[in-house]
Protein backbone atom coordinates (compact mmCIF):
# COMPACT_ATOMS: atom_id res chain seq x y z
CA UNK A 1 -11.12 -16.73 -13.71
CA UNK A 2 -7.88 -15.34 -12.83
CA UNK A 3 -5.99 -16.19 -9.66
CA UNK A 4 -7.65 -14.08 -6.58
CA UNK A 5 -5.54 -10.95 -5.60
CA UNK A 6 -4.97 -12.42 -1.92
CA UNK A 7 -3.50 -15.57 -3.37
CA UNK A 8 -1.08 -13.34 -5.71
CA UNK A 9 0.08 -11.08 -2.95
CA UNK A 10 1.26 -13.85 -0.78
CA UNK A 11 2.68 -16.16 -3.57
CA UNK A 12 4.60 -12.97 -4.86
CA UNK A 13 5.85 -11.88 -1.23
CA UNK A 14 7.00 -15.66 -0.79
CA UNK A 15 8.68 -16.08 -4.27
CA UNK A 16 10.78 -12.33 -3.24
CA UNK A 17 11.10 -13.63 0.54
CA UNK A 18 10.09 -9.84 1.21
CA UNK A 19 6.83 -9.37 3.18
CA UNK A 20 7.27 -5.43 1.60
CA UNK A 21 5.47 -2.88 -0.04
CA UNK A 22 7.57 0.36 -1.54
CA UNK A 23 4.82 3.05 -0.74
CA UNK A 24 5.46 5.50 -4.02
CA UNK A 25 4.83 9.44 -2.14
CA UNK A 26 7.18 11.53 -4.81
CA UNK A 27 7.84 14.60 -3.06
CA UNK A 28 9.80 17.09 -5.28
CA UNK A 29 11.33 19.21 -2.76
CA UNK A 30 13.08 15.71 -1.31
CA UNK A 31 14.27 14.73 -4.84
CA UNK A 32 18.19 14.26 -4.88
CA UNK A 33 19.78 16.74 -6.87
CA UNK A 34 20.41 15.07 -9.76
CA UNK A 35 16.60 14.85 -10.44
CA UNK A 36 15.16 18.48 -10.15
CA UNK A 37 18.85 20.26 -11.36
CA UNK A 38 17.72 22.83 -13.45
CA UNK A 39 13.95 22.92 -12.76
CA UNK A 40 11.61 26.02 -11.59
CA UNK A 41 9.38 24.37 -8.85
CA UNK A 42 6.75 26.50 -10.16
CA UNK A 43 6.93 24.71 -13.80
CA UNK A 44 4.26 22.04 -12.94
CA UNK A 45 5.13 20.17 -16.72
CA UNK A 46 8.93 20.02 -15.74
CA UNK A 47 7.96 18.84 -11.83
CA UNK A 48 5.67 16.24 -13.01
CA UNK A 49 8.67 15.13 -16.00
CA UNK A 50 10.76 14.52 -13.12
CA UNK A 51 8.27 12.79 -10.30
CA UNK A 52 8.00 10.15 -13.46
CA UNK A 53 12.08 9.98 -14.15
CA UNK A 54 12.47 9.58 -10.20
CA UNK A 55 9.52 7.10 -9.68
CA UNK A 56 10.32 4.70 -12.84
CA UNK A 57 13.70 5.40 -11.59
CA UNK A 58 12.88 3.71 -8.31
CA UNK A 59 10.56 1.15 -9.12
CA UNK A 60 12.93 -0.75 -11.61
CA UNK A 61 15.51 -0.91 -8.86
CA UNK A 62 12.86 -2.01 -5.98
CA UNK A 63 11.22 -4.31 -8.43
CA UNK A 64 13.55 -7.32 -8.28
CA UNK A 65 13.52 -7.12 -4.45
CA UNK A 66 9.58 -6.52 -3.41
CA UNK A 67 6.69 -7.77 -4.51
CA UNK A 68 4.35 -4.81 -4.29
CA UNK A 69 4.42 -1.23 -4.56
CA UNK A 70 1.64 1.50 -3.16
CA UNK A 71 0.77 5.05 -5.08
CA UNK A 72 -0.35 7.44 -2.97
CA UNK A 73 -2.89 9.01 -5.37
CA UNK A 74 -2.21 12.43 -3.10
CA UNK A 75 1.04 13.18 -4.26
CA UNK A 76 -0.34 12.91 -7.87
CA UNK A 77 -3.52 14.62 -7.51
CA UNK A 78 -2.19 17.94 -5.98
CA UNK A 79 -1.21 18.29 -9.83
CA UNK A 80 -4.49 18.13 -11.09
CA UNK A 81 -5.61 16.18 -14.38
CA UNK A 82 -2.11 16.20 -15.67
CA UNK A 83 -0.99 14.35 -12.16
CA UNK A 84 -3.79 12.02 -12.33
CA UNK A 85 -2.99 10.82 -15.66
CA UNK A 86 1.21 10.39 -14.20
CA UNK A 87 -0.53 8.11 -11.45
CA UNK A 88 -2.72 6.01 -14.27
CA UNK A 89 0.68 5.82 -15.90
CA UNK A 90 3.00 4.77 -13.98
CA UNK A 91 0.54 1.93 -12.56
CA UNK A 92 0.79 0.79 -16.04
CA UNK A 93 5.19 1.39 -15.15
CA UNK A 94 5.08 -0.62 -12.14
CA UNK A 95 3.35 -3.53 -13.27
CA UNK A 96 4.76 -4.11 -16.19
CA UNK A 97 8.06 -4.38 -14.23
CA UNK A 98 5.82 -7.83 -12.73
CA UNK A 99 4.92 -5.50 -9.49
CA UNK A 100 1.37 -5.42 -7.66
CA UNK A 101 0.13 -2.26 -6.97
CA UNK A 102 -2.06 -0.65 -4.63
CA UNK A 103 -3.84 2.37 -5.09
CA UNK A 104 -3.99 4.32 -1.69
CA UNK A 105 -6.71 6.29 -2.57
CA UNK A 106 -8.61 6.00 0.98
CA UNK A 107 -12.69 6.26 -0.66
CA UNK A 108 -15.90 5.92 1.21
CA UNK A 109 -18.79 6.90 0.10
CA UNK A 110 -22.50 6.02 -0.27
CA UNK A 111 -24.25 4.01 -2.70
CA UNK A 112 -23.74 5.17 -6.34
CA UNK A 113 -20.99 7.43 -5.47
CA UNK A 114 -18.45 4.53 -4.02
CA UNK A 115 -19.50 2.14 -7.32
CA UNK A 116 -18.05 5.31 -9.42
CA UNK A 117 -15.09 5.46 -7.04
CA UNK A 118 -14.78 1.43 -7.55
CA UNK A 119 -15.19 1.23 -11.19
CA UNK A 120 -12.35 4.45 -11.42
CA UNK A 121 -9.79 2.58 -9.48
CA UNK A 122 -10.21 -0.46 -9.80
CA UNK A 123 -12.42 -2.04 -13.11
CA UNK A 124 -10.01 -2.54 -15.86
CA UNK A 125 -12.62 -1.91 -18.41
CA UNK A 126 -12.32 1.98 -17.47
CA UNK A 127 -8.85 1.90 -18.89
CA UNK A 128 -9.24 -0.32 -21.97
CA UNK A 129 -9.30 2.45 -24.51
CA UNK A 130 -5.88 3.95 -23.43
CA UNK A 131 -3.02 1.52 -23.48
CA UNK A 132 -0.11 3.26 -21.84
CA UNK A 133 -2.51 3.57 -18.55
CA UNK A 134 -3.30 0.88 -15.83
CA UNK A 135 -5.67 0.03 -12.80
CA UNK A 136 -4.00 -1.12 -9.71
CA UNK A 137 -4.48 -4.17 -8.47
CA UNK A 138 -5.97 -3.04 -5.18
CA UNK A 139 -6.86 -0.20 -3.61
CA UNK A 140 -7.23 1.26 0.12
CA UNK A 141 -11.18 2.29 1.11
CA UNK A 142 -12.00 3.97 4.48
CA UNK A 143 -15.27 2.25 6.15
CA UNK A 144 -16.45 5.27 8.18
CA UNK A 145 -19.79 5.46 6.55
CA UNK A 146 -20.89 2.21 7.25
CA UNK A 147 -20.09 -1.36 5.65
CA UNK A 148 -22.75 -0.53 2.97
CA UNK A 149 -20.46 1.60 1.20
CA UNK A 150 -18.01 -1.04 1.17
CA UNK A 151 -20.49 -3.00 -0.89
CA UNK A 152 -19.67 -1.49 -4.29
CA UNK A 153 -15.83 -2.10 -3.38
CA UNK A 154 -16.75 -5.63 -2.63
CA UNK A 155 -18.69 -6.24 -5.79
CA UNK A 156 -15.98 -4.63 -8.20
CA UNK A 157 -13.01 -6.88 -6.69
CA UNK A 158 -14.69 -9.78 -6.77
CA UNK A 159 -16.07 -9.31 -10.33
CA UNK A 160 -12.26 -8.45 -11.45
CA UNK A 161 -9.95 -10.63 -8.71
CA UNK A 162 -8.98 -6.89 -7.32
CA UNK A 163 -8.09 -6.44 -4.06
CA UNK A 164 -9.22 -3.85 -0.81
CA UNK A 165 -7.44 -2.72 1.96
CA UNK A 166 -10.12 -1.56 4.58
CA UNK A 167 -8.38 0.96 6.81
CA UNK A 168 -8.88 -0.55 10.37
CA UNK A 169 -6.63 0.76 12.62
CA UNK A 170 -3.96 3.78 11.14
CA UNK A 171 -0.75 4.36 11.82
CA UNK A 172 -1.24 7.92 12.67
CA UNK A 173 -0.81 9.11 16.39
CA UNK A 174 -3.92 11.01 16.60
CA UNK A 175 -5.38 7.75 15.39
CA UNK A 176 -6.09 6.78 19.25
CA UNK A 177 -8.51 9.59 19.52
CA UNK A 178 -11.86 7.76 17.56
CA UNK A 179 -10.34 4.19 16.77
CA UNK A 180 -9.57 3.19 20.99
CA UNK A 181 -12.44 4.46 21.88
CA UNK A 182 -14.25 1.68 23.67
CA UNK A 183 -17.88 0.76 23.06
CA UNK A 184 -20.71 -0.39 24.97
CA UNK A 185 -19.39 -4.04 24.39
CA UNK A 186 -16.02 -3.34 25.73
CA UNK A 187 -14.68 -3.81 21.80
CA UNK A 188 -13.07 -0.77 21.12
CA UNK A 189 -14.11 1.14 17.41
CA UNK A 190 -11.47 -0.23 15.61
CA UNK A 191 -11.87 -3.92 16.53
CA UNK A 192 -15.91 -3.89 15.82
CA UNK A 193 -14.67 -2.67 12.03
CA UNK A 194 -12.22 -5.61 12.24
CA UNK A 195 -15.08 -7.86 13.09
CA UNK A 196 -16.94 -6.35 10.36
CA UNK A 197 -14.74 -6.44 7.82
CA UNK A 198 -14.02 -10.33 9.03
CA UNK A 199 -17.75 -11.75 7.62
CA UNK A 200 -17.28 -9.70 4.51
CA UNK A 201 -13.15 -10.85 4.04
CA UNK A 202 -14.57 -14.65 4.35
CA UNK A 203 -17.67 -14.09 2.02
CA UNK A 204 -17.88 -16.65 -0.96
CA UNK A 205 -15.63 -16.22 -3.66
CA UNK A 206 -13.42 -13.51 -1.64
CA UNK A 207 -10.89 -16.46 -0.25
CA UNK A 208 -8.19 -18.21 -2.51
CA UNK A 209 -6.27 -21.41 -2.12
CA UNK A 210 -3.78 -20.22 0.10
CA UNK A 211 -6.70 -19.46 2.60
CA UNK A 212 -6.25 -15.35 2.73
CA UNK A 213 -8.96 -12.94 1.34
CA UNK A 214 -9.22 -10.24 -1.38
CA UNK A 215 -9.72 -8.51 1.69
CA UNK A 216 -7.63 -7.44 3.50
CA UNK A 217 -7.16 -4.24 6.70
CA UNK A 218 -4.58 -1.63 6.96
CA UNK A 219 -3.50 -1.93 10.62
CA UNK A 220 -0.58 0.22 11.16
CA UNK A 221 2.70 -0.54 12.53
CA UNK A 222 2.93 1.51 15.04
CA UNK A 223 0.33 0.25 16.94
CA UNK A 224 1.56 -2.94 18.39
CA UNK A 225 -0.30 -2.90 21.06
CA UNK A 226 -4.02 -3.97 18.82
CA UNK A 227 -1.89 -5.95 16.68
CA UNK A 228 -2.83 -9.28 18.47
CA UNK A 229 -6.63 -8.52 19.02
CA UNK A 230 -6.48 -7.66 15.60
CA UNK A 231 -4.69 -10.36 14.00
CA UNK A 232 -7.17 -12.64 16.14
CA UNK A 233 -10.12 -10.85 14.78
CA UNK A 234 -9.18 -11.23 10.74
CA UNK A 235 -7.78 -14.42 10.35
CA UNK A 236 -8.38 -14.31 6.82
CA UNK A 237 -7.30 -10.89 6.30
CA UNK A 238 -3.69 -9.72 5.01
CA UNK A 239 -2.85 -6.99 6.91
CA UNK A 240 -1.00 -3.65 4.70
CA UNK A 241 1.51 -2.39 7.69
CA UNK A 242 2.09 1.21 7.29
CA UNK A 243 4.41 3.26 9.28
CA UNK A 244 7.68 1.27 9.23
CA UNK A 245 10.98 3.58 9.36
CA UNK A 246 10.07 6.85 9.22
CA UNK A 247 6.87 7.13 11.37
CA UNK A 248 8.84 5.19 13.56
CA UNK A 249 7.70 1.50 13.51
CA UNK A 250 10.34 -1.48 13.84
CA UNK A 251 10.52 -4.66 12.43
CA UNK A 252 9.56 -6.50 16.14
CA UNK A 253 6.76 -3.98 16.27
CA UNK A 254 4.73 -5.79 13.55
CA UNK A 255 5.27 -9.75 14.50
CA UNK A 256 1.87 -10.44 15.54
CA UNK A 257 0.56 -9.75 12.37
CA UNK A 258 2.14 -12.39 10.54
CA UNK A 259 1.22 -15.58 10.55
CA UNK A 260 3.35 -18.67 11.00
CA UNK A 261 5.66 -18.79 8.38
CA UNK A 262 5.87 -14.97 8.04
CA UNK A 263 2.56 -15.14 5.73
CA UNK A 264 -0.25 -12.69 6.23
CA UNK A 265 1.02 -9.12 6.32
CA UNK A 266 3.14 -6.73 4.43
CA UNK A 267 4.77 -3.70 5.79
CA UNK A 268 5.17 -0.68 3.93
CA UNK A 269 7.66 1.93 4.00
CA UNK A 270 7.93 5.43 1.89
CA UNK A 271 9.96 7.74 2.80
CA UNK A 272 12.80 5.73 4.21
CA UNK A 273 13.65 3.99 1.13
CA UNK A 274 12.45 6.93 -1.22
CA UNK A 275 14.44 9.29 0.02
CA UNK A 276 17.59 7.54 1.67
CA UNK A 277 19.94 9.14 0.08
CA UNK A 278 19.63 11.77 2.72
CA UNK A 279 20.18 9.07 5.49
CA UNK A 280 23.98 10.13 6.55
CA UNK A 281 25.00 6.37 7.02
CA UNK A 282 23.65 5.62 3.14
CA UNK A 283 25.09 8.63 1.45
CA UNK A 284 28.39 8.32 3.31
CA UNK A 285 28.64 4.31 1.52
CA UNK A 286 27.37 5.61 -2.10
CA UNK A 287 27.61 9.05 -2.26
CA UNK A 288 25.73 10.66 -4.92
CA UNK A 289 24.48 7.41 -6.07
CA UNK A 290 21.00 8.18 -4.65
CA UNK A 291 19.67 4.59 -6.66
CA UNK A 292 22.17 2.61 -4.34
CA UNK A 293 20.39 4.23 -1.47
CA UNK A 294 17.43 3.00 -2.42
CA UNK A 295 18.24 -0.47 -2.74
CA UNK A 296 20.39 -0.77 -0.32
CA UNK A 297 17.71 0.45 2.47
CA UNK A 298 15.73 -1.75 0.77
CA UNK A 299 17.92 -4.80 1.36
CA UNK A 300 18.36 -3.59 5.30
CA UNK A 301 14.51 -3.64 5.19
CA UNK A 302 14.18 -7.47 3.93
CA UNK A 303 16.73 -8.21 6.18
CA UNK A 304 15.25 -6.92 9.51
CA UNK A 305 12.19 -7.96 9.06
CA UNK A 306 14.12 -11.23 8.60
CA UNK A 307 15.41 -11.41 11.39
CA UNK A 308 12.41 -11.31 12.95
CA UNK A 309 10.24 -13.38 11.27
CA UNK A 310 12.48 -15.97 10.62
């Protein structure tokens, strides 16, 4: 058996020194110039040509600096079977450049229905007859239905040392509305899913050698304020931190989640490092040189969360 996806996560964000996921949204309308010069927005072949230049593009300059890289299937989907097979692909892209991925594909569903979603995203086997596609090596699942429907999830990880992000607490403001809400027990919603999600994170053969799960909770950044219940609650879990830069989260706002050493969370960012070129401070440095911009708010990423976590 191969080494358990929580165990690779954390030895890959130690070997970078970069608790970071690059979350992959490839919006063509932000594109720098260079990339869409020429193109009708209305040509979806010539769009999706240059989401893959400007994602590989990206990924081989964030590759030697993060461990870990998220697709939102979204921005691939809206293209239809065409898009799907550019997310499929450049999975295959980003891992063979030695990155993890995760799928952010947010499924839920009952019974049969979420083992189809968990053998589409994440079983291997579904891919084995095409070899310029890949499965990621996790994917995000949304619990709403009950923790039955995580059950297929569960099953399919375990069986091929995947990974699952449960989506606990999001990073959205109207987030508040259904996941503070507090219960009978004085737990609010989003802390009894944490406690769920904690028996089924420490089940047998879901917990590695460096003592974190397979499964781990979205929790997002800019919600400091459940970060310690939270983090109390899912000891096991790593936490995927969305919401750093442009949503508006800082590097002090997620230091509860990690763990003593700076172990036990990653924070992702999109659109700040995606699309810094169109940060004033980044394009007056390199200019054109949109790539630069990328790695450099990449760097100024590793190094605030650096400074806080020591």
């Amino acid at each position: 058996m191969s080494e358990l996806f929580g165990d690779r996560l954390t030895d890959a964000a130690r070997g970078k020194a970069a608790p970071i996921c690059v979350g992959i949204d490839p919006m063509f309308d932000q594109f720098p110039a260079e990339v869409t010069e020429g193109i009708d927005p209305g040509d979806t072949d010539a769009v999706l040509d240059a989401v893959f230049d400007f994602t590989t593009r990206v990924l081989r300059v964030v590759a030697p600096l993060v461990p870990v890289v998220k697709f939102q299937s979204a921005y691939f989907e809206r293209y239809l079977w065409d898009g799907v097979e550019a997310y499929y692909s450049l999975v295959r892209e980003a891992k063979d450049l030695g990155l993890l991925v995760i799928g952010d594909v947010k499924r839920g569903d009952i019974g049969t229905t979420a083992a189809a979603y968990a053998d589409g995203h994440l079983d291997d086997a579904s891919a084995d007859d095409t070899d310029d596609v890949a499965m990621p090596d996790a994917i995000t699942v949304n619990p709403m239905l009950g923790a039955d429907t995580l059950a297929p999830f569960v099953r399919v990880a375990r069986e091929t040392d995947k990974g699952l992000f449960v989506l606990v607490r999001t990073s959205n403001p109207g987030s508040a509305e259904f996941q503070d809400v507090p219960l009978a027990d004085g737990r609010t919603w989003s802390e009894l899913v944490a406690d769920r999600v904690a028996t089924i994170a420490a089940a047998e053969g879901m917990v590695g050698s460096t003592g974190y799960s397979s499964v781990g909770a979205v929790v997002g950044a800019t919600q400091p304020q459940t970060m310690r219940s939270l983090r109390e609650r899912l000891p096991k879990s790593i936490f995927l931190l969305p919401g750093y830069g442009a949503q508006g989260a800082t590097a002090d706002m997620t230091r509860l989640a990690f763990h003593p050493g700076g172990t036990g969370a990653v924070v992702s960012a999109s659109r700040s490092i995606l699309y810094a070129h169109k940060d004033k401070g980044y394009a007056a440095r390199f200019g054109d040189d949109w790539e630069r911009c990328v790695e450099q708010a990449t760097l100024d990423m590793k190094a605030d969360l650096g400074r806080v976590l020591g």
